[in-house]
C-alpha atoms as a PDB file:
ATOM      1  CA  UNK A   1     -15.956  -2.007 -11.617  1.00  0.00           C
ATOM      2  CA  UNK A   2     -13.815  -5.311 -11.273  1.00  0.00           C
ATOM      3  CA  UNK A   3     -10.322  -5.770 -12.350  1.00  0.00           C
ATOM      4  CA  UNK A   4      -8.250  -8.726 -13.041  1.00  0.00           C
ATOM      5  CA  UNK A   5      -5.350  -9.317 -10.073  1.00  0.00           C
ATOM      6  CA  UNK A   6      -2.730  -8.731 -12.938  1.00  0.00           C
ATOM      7  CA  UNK A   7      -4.154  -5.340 -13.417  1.00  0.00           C
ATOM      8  CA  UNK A   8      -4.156  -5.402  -9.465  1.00  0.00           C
ATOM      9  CA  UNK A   9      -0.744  -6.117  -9.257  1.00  0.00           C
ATOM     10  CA  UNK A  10       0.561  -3.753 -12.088  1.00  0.00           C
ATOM     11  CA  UNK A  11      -1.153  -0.574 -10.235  1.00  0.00           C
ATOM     12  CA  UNK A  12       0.159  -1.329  -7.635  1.00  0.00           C
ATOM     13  CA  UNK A  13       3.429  -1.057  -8.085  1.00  0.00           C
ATOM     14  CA  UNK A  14       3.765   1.771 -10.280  1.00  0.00           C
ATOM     15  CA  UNK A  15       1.492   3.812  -7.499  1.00  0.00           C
ATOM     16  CA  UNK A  16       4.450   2.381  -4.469  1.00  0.00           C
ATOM     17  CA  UNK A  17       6.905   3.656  -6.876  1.00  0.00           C
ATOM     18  CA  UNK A  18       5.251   6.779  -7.727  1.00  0.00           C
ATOM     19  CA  UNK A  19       4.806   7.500  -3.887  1.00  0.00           C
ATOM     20  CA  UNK A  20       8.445   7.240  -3.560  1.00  0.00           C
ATOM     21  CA  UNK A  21       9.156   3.566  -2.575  1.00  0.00           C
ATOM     22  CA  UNK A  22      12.326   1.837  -4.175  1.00  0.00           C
ATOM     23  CA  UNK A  23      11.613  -0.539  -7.345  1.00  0.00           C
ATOM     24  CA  UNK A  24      12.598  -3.775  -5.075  1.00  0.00           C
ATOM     25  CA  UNK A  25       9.951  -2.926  -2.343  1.00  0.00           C
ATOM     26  CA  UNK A  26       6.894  -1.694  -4.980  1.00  0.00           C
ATOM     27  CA  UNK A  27       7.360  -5.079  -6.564  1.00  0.00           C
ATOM     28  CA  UNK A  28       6.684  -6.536  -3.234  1.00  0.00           C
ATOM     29  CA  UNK A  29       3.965  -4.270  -2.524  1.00  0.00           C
ATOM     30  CA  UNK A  30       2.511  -4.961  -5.332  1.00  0.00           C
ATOM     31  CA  UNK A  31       2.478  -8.939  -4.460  1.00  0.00           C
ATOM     32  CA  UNK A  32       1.145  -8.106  -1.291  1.00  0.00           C
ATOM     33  CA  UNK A  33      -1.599  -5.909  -2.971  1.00  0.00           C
ATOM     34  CA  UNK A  34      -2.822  -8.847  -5.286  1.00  0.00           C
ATOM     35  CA  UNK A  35      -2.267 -11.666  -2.379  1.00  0.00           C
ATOM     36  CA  UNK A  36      -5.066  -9.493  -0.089  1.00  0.00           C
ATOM     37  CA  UNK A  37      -7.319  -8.731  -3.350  1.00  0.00           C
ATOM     38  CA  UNK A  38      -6.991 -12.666  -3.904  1.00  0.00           C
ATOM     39  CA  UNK A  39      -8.200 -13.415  -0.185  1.00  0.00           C
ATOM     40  CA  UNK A  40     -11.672 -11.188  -0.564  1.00  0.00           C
ATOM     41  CA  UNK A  41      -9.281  -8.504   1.505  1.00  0.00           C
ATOM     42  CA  UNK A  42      -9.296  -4.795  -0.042  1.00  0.00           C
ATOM     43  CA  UNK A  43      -5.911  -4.933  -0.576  1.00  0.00           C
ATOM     44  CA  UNK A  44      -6.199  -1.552  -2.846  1.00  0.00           C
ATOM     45  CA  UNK A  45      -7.767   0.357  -0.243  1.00  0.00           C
ATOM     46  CA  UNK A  46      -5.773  -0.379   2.441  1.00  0.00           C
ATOM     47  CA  UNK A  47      -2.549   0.284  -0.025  1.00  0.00           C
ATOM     48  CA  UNK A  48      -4.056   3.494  -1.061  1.00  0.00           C
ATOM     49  CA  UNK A  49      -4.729   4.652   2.812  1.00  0.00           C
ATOM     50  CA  UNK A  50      -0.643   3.917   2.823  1.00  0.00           C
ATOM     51  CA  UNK A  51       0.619   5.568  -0.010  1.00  0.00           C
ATOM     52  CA  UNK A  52      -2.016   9.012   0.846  1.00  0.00           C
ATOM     53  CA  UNK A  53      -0.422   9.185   4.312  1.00  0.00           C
ATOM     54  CA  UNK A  54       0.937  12.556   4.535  1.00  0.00           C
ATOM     55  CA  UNK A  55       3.541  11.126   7.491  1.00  0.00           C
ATOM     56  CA  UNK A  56       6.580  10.090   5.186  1.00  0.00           C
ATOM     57  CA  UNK A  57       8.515   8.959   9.117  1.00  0.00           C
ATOM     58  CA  UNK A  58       7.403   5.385   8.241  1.00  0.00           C
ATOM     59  CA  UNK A  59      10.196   3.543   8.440  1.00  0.00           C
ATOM     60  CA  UNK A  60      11.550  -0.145   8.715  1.00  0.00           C
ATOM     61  CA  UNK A  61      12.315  -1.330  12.466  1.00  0.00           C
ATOM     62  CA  UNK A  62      15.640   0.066  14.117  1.00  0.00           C
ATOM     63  CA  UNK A  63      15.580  -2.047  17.327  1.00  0.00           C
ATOM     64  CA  UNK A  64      15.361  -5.266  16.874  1.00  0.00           C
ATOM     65  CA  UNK A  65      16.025  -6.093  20.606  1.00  0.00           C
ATOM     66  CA  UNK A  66      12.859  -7.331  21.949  1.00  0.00           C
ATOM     67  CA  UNK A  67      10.343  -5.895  20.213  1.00  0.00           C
ATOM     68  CA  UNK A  68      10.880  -4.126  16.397  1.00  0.00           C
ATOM     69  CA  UNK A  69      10.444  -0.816  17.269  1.00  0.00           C
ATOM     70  CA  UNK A  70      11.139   2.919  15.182  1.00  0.00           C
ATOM     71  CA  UNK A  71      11.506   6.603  16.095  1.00  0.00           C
ATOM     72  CA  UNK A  72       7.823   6.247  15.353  1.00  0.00           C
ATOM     73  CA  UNK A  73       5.454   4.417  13.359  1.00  0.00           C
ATOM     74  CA  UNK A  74       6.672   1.534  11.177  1.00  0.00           C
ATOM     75  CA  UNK A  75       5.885   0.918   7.425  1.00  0.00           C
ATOM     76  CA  UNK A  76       3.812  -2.202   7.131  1.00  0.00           C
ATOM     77  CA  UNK A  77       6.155  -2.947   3.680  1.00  0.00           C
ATOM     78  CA  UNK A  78       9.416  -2.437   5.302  1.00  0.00           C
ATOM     79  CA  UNK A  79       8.621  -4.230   7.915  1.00  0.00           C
ATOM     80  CA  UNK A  80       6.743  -6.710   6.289  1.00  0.00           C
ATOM     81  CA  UNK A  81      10.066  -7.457   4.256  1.00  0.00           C
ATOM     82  CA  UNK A  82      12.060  -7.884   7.292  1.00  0.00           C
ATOM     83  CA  UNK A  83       9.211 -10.155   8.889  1.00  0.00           C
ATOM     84  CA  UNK A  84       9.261 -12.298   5.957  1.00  0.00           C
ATOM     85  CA  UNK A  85      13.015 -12.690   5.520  1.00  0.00           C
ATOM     86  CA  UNK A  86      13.545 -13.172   9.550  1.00  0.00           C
ATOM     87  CA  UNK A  87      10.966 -15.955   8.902  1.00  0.00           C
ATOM     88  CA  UNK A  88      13.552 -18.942  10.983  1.00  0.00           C
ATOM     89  CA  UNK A  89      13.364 -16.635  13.565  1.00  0.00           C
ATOM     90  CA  UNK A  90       9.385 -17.481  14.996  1.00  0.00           C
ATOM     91  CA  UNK A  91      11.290 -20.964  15.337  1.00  0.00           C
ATOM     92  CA  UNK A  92      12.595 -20.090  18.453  1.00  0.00           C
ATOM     93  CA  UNK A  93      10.633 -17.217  19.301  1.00  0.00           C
ATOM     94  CA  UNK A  94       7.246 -14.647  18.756  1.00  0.00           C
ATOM     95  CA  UNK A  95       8.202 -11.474  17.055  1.00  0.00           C
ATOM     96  CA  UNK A  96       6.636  -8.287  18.969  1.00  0.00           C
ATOM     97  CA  UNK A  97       6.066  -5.455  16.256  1.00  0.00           C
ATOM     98  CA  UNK A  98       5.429  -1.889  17.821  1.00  0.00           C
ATOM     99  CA  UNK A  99       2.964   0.430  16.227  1.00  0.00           C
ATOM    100  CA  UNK A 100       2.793  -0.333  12.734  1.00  0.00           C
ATOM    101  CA  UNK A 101       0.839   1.349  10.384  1.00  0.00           C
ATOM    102  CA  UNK A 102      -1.777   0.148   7.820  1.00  0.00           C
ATOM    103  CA  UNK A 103      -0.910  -3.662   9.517  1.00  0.00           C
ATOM    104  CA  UNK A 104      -3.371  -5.477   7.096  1.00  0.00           C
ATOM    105  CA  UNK A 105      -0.075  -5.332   4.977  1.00  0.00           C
ATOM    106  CA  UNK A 106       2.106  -7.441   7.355  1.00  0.00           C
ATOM    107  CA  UNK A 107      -0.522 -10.615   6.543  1.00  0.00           C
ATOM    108  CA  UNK A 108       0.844 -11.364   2.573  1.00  0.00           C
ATOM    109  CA  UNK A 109       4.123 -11.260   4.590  1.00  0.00           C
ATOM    110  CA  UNK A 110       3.375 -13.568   7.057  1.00  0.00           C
ATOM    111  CA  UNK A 111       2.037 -15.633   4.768  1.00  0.00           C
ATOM    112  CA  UNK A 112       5.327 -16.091   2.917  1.00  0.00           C
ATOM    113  CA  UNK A 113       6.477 -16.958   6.522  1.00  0.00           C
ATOM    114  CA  UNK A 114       4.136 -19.803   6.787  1.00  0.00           C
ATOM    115  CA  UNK A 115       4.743 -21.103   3.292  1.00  0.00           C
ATOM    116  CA  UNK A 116       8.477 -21.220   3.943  1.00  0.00           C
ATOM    117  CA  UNK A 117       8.226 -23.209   7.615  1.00  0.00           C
ATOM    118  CA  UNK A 118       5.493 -25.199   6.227  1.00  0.00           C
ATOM    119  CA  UNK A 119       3.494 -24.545   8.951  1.00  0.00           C
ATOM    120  CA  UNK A 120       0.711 -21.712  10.091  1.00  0.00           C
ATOM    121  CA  UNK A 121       1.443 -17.872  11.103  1.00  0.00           C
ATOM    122  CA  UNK A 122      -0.633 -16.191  13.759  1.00  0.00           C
ATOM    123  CA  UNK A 123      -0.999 -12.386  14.059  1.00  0.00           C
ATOM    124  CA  UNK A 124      -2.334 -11.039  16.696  1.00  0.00           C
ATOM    125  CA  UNK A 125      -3.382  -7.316  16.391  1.00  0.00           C
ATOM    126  CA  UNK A 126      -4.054  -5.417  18.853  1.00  0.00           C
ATOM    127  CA  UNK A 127      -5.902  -8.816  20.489  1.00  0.00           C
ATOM    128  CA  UNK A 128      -7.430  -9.588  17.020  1.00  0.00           C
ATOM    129  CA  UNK A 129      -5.952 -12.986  15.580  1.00  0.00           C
ATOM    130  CA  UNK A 130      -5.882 -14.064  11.995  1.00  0.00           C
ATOM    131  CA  UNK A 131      -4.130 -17.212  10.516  1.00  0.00           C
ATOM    132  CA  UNK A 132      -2.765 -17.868   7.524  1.00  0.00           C
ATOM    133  CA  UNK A 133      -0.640 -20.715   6.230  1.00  0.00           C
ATOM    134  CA  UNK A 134       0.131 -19.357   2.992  1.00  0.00           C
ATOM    135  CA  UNK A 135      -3.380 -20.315   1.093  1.00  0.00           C
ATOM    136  CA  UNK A 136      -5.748 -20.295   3.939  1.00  0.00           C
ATOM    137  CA  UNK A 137      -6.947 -17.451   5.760  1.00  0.00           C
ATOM    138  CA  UNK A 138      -8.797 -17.612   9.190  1.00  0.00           C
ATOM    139  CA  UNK A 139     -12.072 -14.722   8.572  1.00  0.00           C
ATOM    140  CA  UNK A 140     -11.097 -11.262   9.686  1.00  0.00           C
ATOM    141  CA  UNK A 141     -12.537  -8.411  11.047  1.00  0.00           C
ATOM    142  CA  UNK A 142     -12.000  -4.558  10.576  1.00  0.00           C
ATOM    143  CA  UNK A 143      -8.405  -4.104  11.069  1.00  0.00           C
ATOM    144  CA  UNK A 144      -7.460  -0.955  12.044  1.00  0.00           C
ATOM    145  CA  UNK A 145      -5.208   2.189  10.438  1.00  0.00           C
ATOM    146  CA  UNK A 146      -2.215   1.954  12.890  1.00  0.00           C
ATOM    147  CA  UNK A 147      -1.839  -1.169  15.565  1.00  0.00           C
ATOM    148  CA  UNK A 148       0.019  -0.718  18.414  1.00  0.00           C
ATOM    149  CA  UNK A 149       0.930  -4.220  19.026  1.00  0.00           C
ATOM    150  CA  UNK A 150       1.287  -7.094  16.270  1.00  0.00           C
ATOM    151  CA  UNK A 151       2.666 -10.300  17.782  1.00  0.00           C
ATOM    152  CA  UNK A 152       3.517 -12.872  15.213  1.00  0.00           C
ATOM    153  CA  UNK A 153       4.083 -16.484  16.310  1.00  0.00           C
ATOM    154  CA  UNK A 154       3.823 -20.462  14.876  1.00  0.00           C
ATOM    155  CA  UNK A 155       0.575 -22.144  14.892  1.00  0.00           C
ATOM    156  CA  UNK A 156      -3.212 -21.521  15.234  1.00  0.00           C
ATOM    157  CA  UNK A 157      -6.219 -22.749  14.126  1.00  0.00           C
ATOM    158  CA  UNK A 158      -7.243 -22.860  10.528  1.00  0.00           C
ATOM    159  CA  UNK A 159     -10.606 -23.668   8.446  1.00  0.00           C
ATOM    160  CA  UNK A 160     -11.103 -26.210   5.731  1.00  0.00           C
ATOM    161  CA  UNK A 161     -10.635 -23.338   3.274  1.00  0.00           C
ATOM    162  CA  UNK A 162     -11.356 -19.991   2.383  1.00  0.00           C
ATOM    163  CA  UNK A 163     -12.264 -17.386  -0.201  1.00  0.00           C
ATOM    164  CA  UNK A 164     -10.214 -17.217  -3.153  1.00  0.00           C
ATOM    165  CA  UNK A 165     -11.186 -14.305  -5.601  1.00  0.00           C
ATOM    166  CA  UNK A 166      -9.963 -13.976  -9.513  1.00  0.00           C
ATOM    167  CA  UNK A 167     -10.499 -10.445  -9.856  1.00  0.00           C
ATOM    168  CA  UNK A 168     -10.971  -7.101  -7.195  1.00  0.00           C
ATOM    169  CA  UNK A 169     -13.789  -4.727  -7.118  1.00  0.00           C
ATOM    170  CA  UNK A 170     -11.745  -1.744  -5.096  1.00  0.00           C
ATOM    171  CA  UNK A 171     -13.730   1.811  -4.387  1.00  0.00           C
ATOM    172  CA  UNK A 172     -13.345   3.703  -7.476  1.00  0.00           C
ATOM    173  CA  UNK A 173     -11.510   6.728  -5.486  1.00  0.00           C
ATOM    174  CA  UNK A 174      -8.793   4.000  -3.948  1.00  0.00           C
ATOM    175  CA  UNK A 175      -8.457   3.348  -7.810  1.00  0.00           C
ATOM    176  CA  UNK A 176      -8.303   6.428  -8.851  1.00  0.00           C
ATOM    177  CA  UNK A 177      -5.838   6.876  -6.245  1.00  0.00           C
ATOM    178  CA  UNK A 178      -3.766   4.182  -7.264  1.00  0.00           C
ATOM    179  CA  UNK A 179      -3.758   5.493 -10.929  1.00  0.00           C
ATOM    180  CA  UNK A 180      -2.174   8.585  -9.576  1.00  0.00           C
ATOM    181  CA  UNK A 181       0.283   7.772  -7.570  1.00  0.00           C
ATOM    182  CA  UNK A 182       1.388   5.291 -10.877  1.00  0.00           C
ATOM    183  CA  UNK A 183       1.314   8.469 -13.110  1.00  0.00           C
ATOM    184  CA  UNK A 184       4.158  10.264 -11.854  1.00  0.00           C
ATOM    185  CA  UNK A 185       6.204   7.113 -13.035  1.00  0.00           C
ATOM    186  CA  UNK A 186       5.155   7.792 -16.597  1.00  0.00           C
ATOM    187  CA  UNK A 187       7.957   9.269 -18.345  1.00  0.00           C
ATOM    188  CA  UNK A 188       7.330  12.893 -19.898  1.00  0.00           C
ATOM    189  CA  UNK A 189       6.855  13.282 -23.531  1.00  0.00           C
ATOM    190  CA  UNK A 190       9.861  14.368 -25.803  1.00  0.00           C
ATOM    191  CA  UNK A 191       9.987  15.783 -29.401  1.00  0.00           C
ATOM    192  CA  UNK A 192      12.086  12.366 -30.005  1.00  0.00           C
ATOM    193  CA  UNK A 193       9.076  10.196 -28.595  1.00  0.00           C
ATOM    194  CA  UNK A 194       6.312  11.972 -29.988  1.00  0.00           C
ATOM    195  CA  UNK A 195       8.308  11.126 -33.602  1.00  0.00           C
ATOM    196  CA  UNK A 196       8.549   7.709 -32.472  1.00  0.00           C
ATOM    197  CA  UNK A 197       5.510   7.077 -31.279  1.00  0.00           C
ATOM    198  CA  UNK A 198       2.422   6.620 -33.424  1.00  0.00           C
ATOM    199  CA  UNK A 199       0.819   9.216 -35.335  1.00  0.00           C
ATOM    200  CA  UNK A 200       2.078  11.795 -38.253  1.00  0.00           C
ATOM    201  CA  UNK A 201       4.166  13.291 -35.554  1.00  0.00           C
ATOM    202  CA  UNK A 202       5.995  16.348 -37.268  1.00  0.00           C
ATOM    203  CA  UNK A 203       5.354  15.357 -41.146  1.00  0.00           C
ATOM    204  CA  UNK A 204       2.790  15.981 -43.307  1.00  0.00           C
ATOM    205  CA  UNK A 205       0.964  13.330 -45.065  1.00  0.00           C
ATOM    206  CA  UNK A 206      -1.943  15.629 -47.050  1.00  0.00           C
END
Protein backbone atom coordinates (compact mmCIF):
# COMPACT_ATOMS: atom_id res chain seq x y z
CA UNK A 1 0.00 0.00 0.00
CA UNK A 2 1.24 3.64 -0.93
CA UNK A 3 0.85 6.66 1.13
CA UNK A 4 1.01 10.26 0.41
CA UNK A 5 4.48 12.01 1.98
CA UNK A 6 2.04 14.15 4.20
CA UNK A 7 0.78 10.99 5.68
CA UNK A 8 4.63 10.10 5.65
CA UNK A 9 5.53 12.94 7.48
CA UNK A 10 2.61 12.95 10.08
CA UNK A 11 3.60 9.18 11.22
CA UNK A 12 6.47 10.00 11.58
CA UNK A 13 6.54 12.24 14.02
CA UNK A 14 4.00 11.10 16.30
CA UNK A 15 5.99 7.48 16.23
CA UNK A 16 9.66 9.82 17.23
CA UNK A 17 7.53 11.27 19.84
CA UNK A 18 5.91 8.21 20.97
CA UNK A 19 9.45 6.52 21.20
CA UNK A 20 10.42 9.18 23.51
CA UNK A 21 12.10 11.91 21.33
CA UNK A 22 11.36 15.68 22.25
CA UNK A 23 8.55 17.50 20.02
CA UNK A 24 11.45 19.83 18.36
CA UNK A 25 13.53 16.75 17.17
CA UNK A 26 10.25 14.38 15.95
CA UNK A 27 9.34 17.34 13.81
CA UNK A 28 12.70 17.06 12.29
CA UNK A 29 12.56 13.46 12.08
CA UNK A 30 9.70 13.55 10.56
CA UNK A 31 11.19 15.97 7.66
CA UNK A 32 13.91 13.73 7.36
CA UNK A 33 11.46 10.72 7.06
CA UNK A 34 9.48 12.36 4.08
CA UNK A 35 12.87 13.95 2.42
CA UNK A 36 14.26 9.99 2.08
CA UNK A 37 10.59 8.65 1.08
CA UNK A 38 10.75 11.64 -1.56
CA UNK A 39 14.29 10.41 -2.92
CA UNK A 40 12.97 6.56 -3.69
CA UNK A 41 14.94 5.97 -0.09
CA UNK A 42 12.83 3.85 2.59
CA UNK A 43 12.90 6.46 4.82
CA UNK A 44 10.09 4.53 7.07
CA UNK A 45 12.05 1.54 7.38
CA UNK A 46 15.11 2.81 8.23
CA UNK A 47 13.15 5.22 10.92
CA UNK A 48 11.36 2.26 12.21
CA UNK A 49 14.82 0.10 12.60
CA UNK A 50 15.64 3.48 14.88
CA UNK A 51 12.83 3.93 16.93
CA UNK A 52 12.66 -0.43 17.63
CA UNK A 53 16.27 -0.23 18.86
CA UNK A 54 16.16 -1.57 22.24
CA UNK A 55 19.70 0.53 23.01
CA UNK A 56 18.14 3.91 24.33
CA UNK A 57 22.48 5.11 24.85
CA UNK A 58 22.02 6.91 21.49
CA UNK A 59 22.99 10.07 22.07
CA UNK A 60 24.09 13.42 20.32
CA UNK A 61 28.06 13.87 20.00
CA UNK A 62 29.99 14.91 23.31
CA UNK A 63 33.45 15.52 21.74
CA UNK A 64 33.50 17.62 19.25
CA UNK A 65 37.37 17.76 19.12
CA UNK A 66 38.35 16.04 16.05
CA UNK A 67 36.00 13.71 15.36
CA UNK A 68 32.09 13.80 17.00
CA UNK A 69 32.33 11.08 19.11
CA UNK A 70 29.80 9.57 22.29
CA UNK A 71 30.15 7.16 25.22
CA UNK A 72 28.87 4.97 22.43
CA UNK A 73 26.83 4.98 19.47
CA UNK A 74 25.38 8.28 18.20
CA UNK A 75 21.71 9.01 17.20
CA UNK A 76 21.58 9.70 13.51
CA UNK A 77 18.74 12.66 14.56
CA UNK A 78 20.79 14.25 17.18
CA UNK A 79 23.49 14.27 15.34
CA UNK A 80 22.00 14.98 12.24
CA UNK A 81 20.70 18.30 13.98
CA UNK A 82 24.06 19.28 15.05
CA UNK A 83 25.50 18.41 11.44
CA UNK A 84 23.01 20.56 9.91
CA UNK A 85 23.28 23.58 12.20
CA UNK A 86 27.37 23.33 12.23
CA UNK A 87 26.76 23.52 8.44
CA UNK A 88 29.71 26.85 8.05
CA UNK A 89 31.81 24.57 9.61
CA UNK A 90 32.67 21.99 6.26
CA UNK A 91 33.89 25.58 5.04
CA UNK A 92 37.00 25.19 6.58
CA UNK A 93 37.02 21.68 7.33
CA UNK A 94 35.50 17.70 6.86
CA UNK A 95 33.49 16.66 9.82
CA UNK A 96 34.56 12.98 11.07
CA UNK A 97 31.36 11.32 12.72
CA UNK A 98 32.19 8.12 14.88
CA UNK A 99 29.85 5.21 14.87
CA UNK A 100 26.55 6.42 14.18
CA UNK A 101 23.66 4.46 14.05
CA UNK A 102 20.93 4.02 11.38
CA UNK A 103 23.35 6.78 9.21
CA UNK A 104 20.88 6.82 6.19
CA UNK A 105 19.35 9.55 8.55
CA UNK A 106 22.37 11.94 8.53
CA UNK A 107 21.66 12.39 4.41
CA UNK A 108 18.15 14.79 4.79
CA UNK A 109 20.65 16.56 7.13
CA UNK A 110 23.30 16.99 4.95
CA UNK A 111 21.19 17.96 2.52
CA UNK A 112 20.02 21.03 4.44
CA UNK A 113 23.86 21.57 4.61
CA UNK A 114 24.19 21.75 0.94
CA UNK A 115 21.10 23.87 0.40
CA UNK A 116 22.38 26.44 2.88
CA UNK A 117 26.24 26.72 1.28
CA UNK A 118 24.75 26.45 -2.05
CA UNK A 119 26.96 23.96 -2.94
CA UNK A 120 27.13 19.83 -2.79
CA UNK A 121 27.61 17.55 0.51
CA UNK A 122 29.57 14.34 0.31
CA UNK A 123 29.18 11.47 2.83
CA UNK A 124 31.29 9.01 2.90
CA UNK A 125 30.21 5.85 4.88
CA UNK A 126 32.18 3.53 5.81
CA UNK A 127 34.02 4.11 2.07
CA UNK A 128 30.51 4.36 0.45
CA UNK A 129 29.92 8.01 -1.01
CA UNK A 130 26.62 9.62 -1.76
CA UNK A 131 26.00 13.31 -2.84
CA UNK A 132 23.42 15.41 -2.39
CA UNK A 133 22.99 19.12 -3.01
CA UNK A 134 19.75 19.52 -1.50
CA UNK A 135 17.47 18.12 -4.62
CA UNK A 136 19.83 15.77 -6.22
CA UNK A 137 20.94 12.59 -4.97
CA UNK A 138 23.99 10.59 -6.35
CA UNK A 139 22.36 6.49 -6.50
CA UNK A 140 23.04 4.61 -3.31
CA UNK A 141 23.66 1.37 -2.22
CA UNK A 142 22.66 -0.71 0.94
CA UNK A 143 23.67 1.41 3.74
CA UNK A 144 24.26 -0.25 6.68
CA UNK A 145 22.56 -0.38 10.51
CA UNK A 146 25.49 1.31 12.41
CA UNK A 147 28.66 3.04 10.40
CA UNK A 148 31.67 3.38 12.02
CA UNK A 149 32.99 6.22 10.10
CA UNK A 150 30.84 9.03 8.25
CA UNK A 151 33.07 11.79 6.87
CA UNK A 152 31.14 14.71 5.58
CA UNK A 153 32.89 17.27 3.35
CA UNK A 154 32.10 20.07 0.27
CA UNK A 155 31.85 18.90 -3.18
CA UNK A 156 31.44 15.72 -5.33
CA UNK A 157 30.06 14.68 -8.29
CA UNK A 158 26.41 14.87 -9.09
CA UNK A 159 23.95 13.52 -11.99
CA UNK A 160 21.64 15.51 -14.19
CA UNK A 161 18.86 14.50 -11.79
CA UNK A 162 17.33 11.96 -9.86
CA UNK A 163 14.24 10.19 -8.60
CA UNK A 164 11.69 12.22 -7.08
CA UNK A 165 8.67 10.17 -5.64
CA UNK A 166 5.02 11.73 -4.57
CA UNK A 167 4.01 9.07 -2.37
CA UNK A 168 5.97 5.88 -0.26
CA UNK A 169 5.18 2.29 -0.47
CA UNK A 170 7.00 1.27 3.11
CA UNK A 171 6.78 -2.67 4.33
CA UNK A 172 3.53 -2.94 5.96
CA UNK A 173 5.28 -4.13 9.42
CA UNK A 174 7.68 -0.75 9.31
CA UNK A 175 4.09 0.83 9.06
CA UNK A 176 2.60 -0.87 11.40
CA UNK A 177 5.47 -0.04 13.42
CA UNK A 178 5.27 3.46 12.89
CA UNK A 179 1.49 3.45 13.83
CA UNK A 180 2.57 2.19 17.17
CA UNK A 181 5.07 4.00 18.28
CA UNK A 182 2.44 7.21 17.22
CA UNK A 183 -0.26 5.57 19.47
CA UNK A 184 1.15 6.08 22.74
CA UNK A 185 0.86 9.91 21.85
CA UNK A 186 -2.89 9.55 21.61
CA UNK A 187 -4.36 10.96 24.60
CA UNK A 188 -6.57 8.46 26.80
CA UNK A 189 -10.25 8.72 26.74
CA UNK A 190 -12.13 10.65 29.59
CA UNK A 191 -15.83 10.64 30.69
CA UNK A 192 -15.51 14.55 29.65
CA UNK A 193 -14.29 13.54 26.01
CA UNK A 194 -16.40 10.72 25.39
CA UNK A 195 -19.44 13.55 26.14
CA UNK A 196 -17.74 15.73 23.82
CA UNK A 197 -16.99 13.73 21.28
CA UNK A 198 -19.52 12.35 18.82
CA UNK A 199 -22.07 9.94 19.60
CA UNK A 200 -25.12 9.79 22.33
CA UNK A 201 -22.39 9.63 24.86
CA UNK A 202 -24.25 9.29 28.33
CA UNK A 203 -27.96 10.41 27.16
CA UNK A 204 -30.60 8.69 25.84
CA UNK A 205 -32.18 9.58 22.65
CA UNK A 206 -34.97 6.46 22.32
Amino acid sequence: MSYSLNEVEATAKRATRGAGFSWGLAEDAAKATRWLCAHDVDGVGHLADLLEQSDRSLHAPKSFDGAWAGEGGLCPLRTGCLLSDSAHLLTSHPMVIERVASPVLLLPFAAVAARQLKTPVLLDCDGMTVCTDGHIVSATADWPAMAQTVTVTLGGDLPVSSVRKTRATPRPADWDALNRLAHKTYAPATEESRLLGAGAGLSDND
